[in-house]
C-alpha atoms as a PDB file:
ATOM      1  CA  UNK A   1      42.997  29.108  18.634  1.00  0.00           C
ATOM      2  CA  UNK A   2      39.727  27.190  19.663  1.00  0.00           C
ATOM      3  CA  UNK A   3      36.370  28.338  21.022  1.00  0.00           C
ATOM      4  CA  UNK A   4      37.444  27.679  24.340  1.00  0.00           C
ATOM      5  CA  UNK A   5      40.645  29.569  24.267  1.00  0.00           C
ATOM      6  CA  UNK A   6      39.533  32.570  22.358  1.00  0.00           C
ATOM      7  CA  UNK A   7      36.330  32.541  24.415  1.00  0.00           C
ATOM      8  CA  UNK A   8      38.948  32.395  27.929  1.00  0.00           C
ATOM      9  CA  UNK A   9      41.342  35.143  26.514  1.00  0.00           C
ATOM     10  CA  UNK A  10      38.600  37.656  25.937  1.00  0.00           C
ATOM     11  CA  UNK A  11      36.842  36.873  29.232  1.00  0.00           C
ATOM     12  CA  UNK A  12      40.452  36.714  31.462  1.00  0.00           C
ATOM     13  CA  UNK A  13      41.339  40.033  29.056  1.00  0.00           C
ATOM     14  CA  UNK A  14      38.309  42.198  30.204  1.00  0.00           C
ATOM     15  CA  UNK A  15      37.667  43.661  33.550  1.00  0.00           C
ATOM     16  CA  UNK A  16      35.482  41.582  35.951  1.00  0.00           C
ATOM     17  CA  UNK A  17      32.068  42.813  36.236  1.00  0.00           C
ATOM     18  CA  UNK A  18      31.019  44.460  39.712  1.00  0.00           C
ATOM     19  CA  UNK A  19      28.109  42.759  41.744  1.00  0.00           C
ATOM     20  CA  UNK A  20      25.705  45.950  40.618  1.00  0.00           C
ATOM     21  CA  UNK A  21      26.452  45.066  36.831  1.00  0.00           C
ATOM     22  CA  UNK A  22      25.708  41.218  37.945  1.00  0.00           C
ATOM     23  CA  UNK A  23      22.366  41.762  39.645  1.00  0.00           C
ATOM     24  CA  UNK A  24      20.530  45.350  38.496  1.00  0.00           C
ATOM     25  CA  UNK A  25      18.583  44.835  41.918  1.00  0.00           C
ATOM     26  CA  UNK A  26      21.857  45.908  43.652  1.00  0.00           C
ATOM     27  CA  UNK A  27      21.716  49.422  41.572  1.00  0.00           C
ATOM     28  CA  UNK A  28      20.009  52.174  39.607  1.00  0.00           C
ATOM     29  CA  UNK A  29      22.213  51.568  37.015  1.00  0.00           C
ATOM     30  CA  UNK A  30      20.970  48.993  34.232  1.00  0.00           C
ATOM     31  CA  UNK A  31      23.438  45.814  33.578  1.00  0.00           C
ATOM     32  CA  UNK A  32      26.163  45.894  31.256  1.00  0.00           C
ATOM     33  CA  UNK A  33      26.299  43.086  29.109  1.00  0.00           C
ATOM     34  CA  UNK A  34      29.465  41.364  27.179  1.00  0.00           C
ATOM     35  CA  UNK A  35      29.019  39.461  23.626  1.00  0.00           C
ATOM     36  CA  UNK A  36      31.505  37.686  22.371  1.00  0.00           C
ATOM     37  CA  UNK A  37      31.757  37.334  18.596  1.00  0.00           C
ATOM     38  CA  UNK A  38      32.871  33.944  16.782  1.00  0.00           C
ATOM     39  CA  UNK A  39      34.494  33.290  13.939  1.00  0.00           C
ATOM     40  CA  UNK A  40      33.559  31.233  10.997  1.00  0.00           C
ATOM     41  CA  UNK A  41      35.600  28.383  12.496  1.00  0.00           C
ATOM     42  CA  UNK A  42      34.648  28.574  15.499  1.00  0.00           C
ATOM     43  CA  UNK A  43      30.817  28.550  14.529  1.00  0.00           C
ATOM     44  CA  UNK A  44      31.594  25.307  12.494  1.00  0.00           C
ATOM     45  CA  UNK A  45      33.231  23.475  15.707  1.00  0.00           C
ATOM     46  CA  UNK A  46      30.229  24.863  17.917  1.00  0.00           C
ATOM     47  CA  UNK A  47      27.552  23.340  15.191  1.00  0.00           C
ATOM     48  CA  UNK A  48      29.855  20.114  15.399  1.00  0.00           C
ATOM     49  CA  UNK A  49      29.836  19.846  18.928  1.00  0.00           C
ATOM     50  CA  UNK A  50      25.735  20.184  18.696  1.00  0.00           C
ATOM     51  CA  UNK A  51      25.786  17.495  16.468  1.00  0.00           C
ATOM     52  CA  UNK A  52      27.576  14.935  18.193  1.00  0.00           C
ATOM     53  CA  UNK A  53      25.453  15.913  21.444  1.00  0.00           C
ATOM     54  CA  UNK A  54      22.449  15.385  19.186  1.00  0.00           C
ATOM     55  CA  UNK A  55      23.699  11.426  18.228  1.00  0.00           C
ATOM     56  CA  UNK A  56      24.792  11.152  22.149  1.00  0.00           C
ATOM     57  CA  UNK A  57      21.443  11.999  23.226  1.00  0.00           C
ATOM     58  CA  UNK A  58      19.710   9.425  20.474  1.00  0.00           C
ATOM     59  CA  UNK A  59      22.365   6.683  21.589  1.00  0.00           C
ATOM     60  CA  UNK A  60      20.983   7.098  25.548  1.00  0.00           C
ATOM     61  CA  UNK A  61      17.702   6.660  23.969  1.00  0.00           C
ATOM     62  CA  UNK A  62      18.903   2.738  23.125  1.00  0.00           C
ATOM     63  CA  UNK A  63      18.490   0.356  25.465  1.00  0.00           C
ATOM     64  CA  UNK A  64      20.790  -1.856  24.055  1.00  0.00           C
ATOM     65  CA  UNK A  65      23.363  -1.542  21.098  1.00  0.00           C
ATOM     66  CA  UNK A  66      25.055  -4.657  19.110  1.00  0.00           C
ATOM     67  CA  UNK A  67      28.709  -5.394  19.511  1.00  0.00           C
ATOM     68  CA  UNK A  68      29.295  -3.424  16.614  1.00  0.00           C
ATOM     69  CA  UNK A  69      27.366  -0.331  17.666  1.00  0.00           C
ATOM     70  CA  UNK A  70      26.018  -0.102  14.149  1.00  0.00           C
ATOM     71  CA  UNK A  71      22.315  -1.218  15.180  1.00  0.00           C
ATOM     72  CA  UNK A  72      20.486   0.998  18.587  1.00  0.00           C
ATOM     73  CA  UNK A  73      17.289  -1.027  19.868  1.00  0.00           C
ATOM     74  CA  UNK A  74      14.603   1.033  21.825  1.00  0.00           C
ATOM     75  CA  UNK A  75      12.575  -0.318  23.944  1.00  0.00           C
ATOM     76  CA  UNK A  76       9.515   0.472  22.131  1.00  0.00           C
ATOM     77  CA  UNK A  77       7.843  -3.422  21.253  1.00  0.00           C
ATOM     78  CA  UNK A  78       6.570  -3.476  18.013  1.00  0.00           C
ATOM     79  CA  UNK A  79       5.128  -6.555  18.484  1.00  0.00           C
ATOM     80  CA  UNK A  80       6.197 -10.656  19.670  1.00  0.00           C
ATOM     81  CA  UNK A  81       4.969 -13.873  18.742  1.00  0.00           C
ATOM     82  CA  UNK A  82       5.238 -17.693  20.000  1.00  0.00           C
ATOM     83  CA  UNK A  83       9.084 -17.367  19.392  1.00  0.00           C
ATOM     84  CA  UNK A  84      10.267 -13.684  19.300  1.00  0.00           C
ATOM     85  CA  UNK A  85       9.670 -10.340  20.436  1.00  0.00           C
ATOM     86  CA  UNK A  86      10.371  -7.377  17.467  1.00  0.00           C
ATOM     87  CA  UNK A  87      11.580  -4.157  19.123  1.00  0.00           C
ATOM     88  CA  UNK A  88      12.016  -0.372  17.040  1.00  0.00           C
ATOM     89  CA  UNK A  89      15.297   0.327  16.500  1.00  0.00           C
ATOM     90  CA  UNK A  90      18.154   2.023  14.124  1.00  0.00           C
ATOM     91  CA  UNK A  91      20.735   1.628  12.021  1.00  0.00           C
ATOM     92  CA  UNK A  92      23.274   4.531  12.619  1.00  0.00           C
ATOM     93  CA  UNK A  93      24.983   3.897   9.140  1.00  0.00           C
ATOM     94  CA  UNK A  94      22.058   3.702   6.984  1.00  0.00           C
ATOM     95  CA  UNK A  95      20.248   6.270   9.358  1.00  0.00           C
ATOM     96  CA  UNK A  96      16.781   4.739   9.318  1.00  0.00           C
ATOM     97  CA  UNK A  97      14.671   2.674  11.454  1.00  0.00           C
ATOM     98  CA  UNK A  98      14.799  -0.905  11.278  1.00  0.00           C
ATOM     99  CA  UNK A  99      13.151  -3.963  13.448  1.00  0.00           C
ATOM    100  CA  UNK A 100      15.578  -5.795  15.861  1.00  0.00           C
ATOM    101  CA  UNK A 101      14.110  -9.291  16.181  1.00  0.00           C
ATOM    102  CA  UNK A 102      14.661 -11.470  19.109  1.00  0.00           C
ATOM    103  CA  UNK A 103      14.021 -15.049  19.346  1.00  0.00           C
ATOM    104  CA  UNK A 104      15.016 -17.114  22.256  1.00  0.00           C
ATOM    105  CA  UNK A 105      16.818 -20.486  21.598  1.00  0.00           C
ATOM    106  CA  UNK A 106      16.794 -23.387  23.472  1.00  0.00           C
ATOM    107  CA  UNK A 107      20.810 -23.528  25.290  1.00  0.00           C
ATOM    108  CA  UNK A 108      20.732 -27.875  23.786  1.00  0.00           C
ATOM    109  CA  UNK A 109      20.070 -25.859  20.028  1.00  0.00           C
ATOM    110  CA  UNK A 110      22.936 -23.956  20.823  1.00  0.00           C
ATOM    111  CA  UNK A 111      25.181 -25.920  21.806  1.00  0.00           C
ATOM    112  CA  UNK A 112      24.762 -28.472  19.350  1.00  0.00           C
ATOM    113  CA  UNK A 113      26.580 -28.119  16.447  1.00  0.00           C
ATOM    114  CA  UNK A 114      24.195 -29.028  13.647  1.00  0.00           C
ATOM    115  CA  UNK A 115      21.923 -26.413  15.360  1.00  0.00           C
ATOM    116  CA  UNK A 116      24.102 -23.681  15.109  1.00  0.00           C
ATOM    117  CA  UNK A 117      24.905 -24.669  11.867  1.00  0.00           C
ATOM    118  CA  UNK A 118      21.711 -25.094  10.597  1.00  0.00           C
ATOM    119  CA  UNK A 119      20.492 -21.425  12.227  1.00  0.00           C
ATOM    120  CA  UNK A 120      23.366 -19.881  10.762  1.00  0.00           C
ATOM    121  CA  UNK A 121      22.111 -21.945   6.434  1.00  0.00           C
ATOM    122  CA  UNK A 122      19.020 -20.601   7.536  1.00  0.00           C
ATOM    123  CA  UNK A 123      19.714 -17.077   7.897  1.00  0.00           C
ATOM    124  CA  UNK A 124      22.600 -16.916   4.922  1.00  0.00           C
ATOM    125  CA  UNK A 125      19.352 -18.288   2.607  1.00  0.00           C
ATOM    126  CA  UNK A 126      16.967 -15.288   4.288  1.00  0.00           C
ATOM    127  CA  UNK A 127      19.862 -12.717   3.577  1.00  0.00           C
ATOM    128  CA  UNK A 128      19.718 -13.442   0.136  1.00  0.00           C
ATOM    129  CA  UNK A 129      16.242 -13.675  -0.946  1.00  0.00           C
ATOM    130  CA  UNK A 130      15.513  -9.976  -2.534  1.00  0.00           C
ATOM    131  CA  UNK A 131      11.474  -9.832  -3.126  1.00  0.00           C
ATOM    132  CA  UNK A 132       9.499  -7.164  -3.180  1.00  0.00           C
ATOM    133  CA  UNK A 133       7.056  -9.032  -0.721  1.00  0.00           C
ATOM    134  CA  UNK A 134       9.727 -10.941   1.471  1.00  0.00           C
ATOM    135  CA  UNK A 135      11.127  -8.590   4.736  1.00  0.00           C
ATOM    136  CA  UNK A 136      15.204  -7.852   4.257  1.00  0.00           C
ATOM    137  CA  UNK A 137      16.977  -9.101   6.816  1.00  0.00           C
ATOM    138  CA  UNK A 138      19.877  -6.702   7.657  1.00  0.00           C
ATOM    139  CA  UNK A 139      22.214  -8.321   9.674  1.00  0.00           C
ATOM    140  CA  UNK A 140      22.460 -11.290  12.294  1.00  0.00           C
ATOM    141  CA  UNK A 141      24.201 -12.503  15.427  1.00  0.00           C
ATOM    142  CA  UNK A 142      23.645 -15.280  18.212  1.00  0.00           C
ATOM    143  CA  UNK A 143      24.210 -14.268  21.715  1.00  0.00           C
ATOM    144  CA  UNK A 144      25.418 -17.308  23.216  1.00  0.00           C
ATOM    145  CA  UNK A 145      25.417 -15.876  26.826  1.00  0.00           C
ATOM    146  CA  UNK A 146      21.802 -15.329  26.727  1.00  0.00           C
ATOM    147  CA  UNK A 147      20.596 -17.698  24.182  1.00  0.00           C
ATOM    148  CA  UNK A 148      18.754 -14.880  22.168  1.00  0.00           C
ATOM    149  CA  UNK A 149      19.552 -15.042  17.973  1.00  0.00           C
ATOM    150  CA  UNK A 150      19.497 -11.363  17.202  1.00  0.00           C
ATOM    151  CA  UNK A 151      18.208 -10.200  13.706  1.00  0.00           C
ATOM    152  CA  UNK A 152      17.589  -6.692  12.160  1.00  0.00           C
ATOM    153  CA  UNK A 153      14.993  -6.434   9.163  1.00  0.00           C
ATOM    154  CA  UNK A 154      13.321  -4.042   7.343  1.00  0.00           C
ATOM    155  CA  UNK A 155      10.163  -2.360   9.289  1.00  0.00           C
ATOM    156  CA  UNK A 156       7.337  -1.916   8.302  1.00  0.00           C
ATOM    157  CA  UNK A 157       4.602   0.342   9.883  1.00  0.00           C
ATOM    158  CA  UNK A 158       1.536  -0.359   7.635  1.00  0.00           C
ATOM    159  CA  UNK A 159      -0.855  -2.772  10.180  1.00  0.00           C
ATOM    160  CA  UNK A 160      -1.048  -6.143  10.801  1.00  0.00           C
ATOM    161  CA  UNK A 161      -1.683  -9.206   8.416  1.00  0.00           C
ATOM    162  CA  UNK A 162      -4.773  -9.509  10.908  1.00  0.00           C
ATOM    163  CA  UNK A 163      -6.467  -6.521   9.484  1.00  0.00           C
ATOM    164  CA  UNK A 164      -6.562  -8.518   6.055  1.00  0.00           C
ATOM    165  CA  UNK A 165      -8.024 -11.486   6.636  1.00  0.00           C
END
């Protein structure tokens, strides 16, 4: 039987409380009060509901999720140059922050096909340089609707290069 139905038989099972029990201003006498013990179970399906409220609540924290709804972005800027804008975000498999980069393209890159092509080389090359120094990227897509090419890195929270030169 679930928490719901055990919790429903024992309240539909017991005698409906009068208004004095309800509200002790209505009488001298003090409010009787009902507990309702849980089983093992029952506590594991109640901490399992908590969690998945607990990753519902962080997803309405993103403002925007990739098509794979591996990778939450919150609006939080961590910073933007000439060409992009970096936003906090996180990776819900890994289950640590990362930086979603955004970089609009110009629709005549897009559409050509040596631009594409050469966008997509680029970031195959960037995927697989592993350096100590060099940020990971993650992942990468291209929204063609808005002309943004999406990428998730590594972050970072330790300054600026600006604060050593």
């Amino acid at each position: 039987m679930s928490y719901k139905e055990t919790l429903q038989a024992n309240l539909t099972s017991q005698p409906q409380p009068s208004m004095a029990e309800l509200n002790p201003s209505h009488s001298n006498q003090p409010a009787v009060s009902q507990s309702v013990s849980l089983t093992e179970d029952e506590e594991e399906e109640d901490d399992d509901d908590l969690a998945r409220n607990a990753i519902s609540e962080e997803q309405e924290l993103f403002v925007e999720m990739d098509e794979t709804n591996r990778f939450g972005r919150y609006d939080e800027m961590l910073g933007s140059g000439a060409c992009k804008v970096v936003y906090r975000a996180f990776d819900e498999v890994k289950g640590i922050e990362v930086a979603w980069n955004k970089e609009k393209v110009s629709s005549r890159n897009l559409d050509a096909e040596d631009g594409v092509t050469r966008l997509e080389d680029e970031v195959k090359i960037l995927k697989n340089i592993n350096h100590k120094n060099i940020i990971k990227i993650i992942a990468s897509w291209i929204d063609k609707k808005t002309n943004v090419v999406n990428f998730i890195t590594e972050i970072f929270n330790s300054g600026t290069l600006r604060e050593y030169s």
